[in-house]
N, C-alpha and C. Protein backbone atom coordinates (compact mmCIF):
# COMPACT_ATOMS: atom_id res chain seq x y z
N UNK A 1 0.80 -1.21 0.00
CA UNK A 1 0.00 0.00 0.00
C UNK A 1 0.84 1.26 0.00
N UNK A 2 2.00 1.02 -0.18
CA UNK A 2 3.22 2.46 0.03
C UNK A 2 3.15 2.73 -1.31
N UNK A 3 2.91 2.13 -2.70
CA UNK A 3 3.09 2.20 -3.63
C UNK A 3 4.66 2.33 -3.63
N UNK A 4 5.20 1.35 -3.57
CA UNK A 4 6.95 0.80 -3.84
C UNK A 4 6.72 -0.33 -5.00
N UNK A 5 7.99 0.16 -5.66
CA UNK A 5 8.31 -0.97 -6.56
C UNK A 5 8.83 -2.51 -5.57
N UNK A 6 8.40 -3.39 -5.32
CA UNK A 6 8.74 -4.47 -4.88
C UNK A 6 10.14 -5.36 -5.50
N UNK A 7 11.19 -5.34 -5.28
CA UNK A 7 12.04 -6.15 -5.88
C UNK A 7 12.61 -7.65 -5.37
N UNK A 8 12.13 -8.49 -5.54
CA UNK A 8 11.86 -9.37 -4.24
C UNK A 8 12.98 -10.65 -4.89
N UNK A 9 13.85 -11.00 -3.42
CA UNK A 9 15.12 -12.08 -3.85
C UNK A 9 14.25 -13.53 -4.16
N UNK A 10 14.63 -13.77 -5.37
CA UNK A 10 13.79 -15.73 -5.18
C UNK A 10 14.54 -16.35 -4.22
N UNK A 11 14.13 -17.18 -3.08
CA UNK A 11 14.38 -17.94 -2.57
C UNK A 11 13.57 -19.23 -2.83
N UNK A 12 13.57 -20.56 -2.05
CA UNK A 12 13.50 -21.86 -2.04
C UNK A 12 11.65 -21.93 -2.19
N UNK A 13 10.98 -20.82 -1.09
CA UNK A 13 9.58 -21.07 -1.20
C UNK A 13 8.98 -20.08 -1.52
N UNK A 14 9.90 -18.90 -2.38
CA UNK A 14 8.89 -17.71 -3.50
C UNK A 14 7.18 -17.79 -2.39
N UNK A 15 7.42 -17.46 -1.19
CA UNK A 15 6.18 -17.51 -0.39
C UNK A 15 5.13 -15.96 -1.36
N UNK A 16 5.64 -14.83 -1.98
CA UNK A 16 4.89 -13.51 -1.98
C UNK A 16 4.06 -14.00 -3.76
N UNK A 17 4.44 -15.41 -4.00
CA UNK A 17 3.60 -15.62 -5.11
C UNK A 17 2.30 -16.10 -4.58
N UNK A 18 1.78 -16.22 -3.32
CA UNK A 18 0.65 -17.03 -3.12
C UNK A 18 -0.36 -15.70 -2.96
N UNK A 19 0.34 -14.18 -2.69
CA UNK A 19 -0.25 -12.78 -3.22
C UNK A 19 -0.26 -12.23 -4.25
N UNK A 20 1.28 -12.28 -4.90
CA UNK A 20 1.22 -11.67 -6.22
C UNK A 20 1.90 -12.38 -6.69
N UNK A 21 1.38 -11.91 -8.04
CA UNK A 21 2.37 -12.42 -9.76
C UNK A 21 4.08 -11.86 -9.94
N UNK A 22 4.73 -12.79 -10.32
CA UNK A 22 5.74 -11.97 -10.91
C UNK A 22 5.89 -11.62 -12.05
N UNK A 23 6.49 -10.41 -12.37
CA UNK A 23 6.64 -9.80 -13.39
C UNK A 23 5.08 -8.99 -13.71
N UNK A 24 4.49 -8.95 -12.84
CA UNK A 24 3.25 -8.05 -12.99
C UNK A 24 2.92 -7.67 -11.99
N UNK A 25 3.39 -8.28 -10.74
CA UNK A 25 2.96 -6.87 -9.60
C UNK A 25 4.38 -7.20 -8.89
N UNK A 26 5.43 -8.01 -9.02
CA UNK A 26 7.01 -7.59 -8.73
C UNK A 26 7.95 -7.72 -9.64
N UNK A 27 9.00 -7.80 -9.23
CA UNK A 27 10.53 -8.21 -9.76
C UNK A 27 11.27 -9.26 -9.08
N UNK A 28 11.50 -10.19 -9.69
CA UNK A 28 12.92 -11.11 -9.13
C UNK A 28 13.85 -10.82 -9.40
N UNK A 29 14.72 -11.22 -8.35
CA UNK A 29 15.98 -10.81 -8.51
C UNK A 29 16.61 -12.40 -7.65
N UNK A 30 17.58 -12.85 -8.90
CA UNK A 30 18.24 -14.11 -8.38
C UNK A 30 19.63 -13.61 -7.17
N UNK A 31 20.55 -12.59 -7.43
CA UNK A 31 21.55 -12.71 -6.66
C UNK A 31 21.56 -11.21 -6.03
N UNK A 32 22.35 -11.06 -4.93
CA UNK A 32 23.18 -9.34 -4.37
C UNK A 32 23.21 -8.69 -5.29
N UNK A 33 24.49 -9.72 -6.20
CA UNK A 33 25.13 -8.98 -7.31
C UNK A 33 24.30 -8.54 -8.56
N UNK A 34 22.86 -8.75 -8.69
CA UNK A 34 22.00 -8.24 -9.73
C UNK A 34 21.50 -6.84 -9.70
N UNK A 35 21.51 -6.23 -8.04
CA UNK A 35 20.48 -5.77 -7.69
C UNK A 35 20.81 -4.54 -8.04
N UNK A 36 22.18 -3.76 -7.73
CA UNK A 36 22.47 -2.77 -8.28
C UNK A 36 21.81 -2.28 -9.53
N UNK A 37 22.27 -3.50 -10.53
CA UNK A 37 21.72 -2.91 -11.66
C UNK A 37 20.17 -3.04 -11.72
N UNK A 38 19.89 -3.80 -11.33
CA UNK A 38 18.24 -3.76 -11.32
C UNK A 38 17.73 -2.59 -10.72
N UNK A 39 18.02 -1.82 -9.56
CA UNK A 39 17.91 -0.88 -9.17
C UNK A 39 18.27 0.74 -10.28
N UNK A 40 19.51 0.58 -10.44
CA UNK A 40 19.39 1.48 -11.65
C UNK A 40 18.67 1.17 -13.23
N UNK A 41 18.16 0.13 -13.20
CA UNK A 41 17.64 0.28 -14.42
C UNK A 41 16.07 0.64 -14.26
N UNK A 42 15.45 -0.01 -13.07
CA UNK A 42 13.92 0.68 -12.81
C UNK A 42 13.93 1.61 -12.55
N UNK A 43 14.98 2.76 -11.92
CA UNK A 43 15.05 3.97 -11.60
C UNK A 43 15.30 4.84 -12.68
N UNK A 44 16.29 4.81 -14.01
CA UNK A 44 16.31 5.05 -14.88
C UNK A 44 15.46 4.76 -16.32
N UNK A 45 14.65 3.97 -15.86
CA UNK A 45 13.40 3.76 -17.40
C UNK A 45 12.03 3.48 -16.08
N UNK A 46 12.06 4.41 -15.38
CA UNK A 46 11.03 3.96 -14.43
C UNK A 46 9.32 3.97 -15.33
N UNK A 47 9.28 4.47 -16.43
CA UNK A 47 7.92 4.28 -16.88
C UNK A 47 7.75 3.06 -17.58
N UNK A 48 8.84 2.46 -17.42
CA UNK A 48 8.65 0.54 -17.98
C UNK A 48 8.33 0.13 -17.20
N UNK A 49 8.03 0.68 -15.51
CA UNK A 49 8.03 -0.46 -14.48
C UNK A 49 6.60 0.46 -13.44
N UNK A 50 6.38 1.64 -13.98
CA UNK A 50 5.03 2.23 -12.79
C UNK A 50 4.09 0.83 -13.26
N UNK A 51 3.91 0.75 -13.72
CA UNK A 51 2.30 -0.30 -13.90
C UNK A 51 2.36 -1.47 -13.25
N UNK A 52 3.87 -2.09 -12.88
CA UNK A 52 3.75 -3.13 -11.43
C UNK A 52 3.56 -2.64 -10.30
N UNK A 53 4.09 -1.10 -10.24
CA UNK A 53 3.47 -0.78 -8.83
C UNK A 53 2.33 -0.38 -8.36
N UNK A 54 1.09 -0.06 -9.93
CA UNK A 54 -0.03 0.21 -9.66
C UNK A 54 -0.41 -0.92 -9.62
N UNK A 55 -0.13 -2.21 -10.32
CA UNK A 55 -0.96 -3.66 -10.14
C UNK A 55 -0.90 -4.04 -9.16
N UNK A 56 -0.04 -3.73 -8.25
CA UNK A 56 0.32 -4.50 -7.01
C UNK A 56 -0.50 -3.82 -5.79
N UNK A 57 -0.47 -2.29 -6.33
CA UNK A 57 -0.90 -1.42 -5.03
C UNK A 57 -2.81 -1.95 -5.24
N UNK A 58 -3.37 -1.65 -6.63
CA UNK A 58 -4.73 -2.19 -6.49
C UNK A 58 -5.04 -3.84 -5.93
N UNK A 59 -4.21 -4.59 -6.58
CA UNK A 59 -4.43 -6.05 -5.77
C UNK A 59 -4.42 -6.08 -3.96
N UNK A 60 -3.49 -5.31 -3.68
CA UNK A 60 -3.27 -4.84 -2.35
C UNK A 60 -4.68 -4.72 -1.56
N UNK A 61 -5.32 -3.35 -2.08
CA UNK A 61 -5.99 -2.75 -2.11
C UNK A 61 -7.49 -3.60 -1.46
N UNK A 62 -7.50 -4.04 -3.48
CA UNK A 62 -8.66 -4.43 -3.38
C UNK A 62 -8.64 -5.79 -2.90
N UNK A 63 -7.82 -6.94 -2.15
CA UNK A 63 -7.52 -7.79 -1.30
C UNK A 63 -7.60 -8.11 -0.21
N UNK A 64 -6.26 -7.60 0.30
CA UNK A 64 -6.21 -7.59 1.50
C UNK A 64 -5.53 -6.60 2.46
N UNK A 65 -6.47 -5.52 2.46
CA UNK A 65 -6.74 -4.45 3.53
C UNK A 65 -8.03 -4.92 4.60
N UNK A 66 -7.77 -4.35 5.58
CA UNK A 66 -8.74 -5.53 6.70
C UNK A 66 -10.51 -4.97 6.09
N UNK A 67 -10.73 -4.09 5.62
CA UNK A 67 -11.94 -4.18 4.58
C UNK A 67 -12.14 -5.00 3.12
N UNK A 68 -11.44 -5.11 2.80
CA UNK A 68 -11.47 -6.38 1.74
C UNK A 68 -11.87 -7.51 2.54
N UNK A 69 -10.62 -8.10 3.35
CA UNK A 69 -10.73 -9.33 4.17
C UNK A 69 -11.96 -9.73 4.95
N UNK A 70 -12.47 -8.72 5.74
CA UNK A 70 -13.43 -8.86 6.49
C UNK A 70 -15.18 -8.78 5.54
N UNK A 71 -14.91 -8.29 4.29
CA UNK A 71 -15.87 -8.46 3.08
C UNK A 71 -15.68 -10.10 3.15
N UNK A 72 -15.10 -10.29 2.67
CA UNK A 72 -14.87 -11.94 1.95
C UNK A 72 -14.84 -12.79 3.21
N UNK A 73 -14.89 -12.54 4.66
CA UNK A 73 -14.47 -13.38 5.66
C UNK A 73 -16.67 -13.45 5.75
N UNK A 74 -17.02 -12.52 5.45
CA UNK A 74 -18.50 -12.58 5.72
C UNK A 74 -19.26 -13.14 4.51
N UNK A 75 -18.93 -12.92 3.17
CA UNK A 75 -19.14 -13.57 2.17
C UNK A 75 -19.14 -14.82 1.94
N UNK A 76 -18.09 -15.14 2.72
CA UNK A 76 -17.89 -16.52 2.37
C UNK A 76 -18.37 -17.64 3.71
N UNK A 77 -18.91 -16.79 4.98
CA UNK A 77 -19.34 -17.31 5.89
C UNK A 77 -21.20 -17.43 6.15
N UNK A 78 -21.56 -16.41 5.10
CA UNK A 78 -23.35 -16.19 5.19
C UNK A 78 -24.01 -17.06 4.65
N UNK A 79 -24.88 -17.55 5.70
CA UNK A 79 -25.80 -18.32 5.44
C UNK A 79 -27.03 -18.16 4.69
N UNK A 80 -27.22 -18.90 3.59
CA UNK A 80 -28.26 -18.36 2.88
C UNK A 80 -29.68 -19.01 3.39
């Protein structure tokens, strides 16, 4: 919800895919040594990369903020 570009290290259980997509609401980054440049290159062509941080900030959003959650925690609990 900060609206940040997310640049997120892959590790063993990629746990932030069970929220978001990669390459559409983050970035991987395999090593240390990538990040520099990954960092200067979203900072320097940053209008190749605003639209992951708006996909990410609306999924956010419209998800899981405790009004989303508590929508869908009642939705999915009402008895018809």
């Amino acid at each position: 919800l900060f609206k940040m570009l997310m640049l997120v290290k892959r590790d063993p259980w990629n746990a932030i895919e069970y929220f978001y997509e990669p390459g559409k609401d983050f970035i991987y980054f395999d090593s240390n040594d990538e990040l520099p440049d990954l960092i200067h290159e979203t900072t320097t062509n940053w209008e190749n990369y605003q639209h992951i941080v708006e996909n990410a900030y609306k999924k956010a959003y419209n998800n899981y903020t405790t009004d989303a959650l508590l929508d869908r925690m009642i939705e999915e609990t009402r008895i018809l």
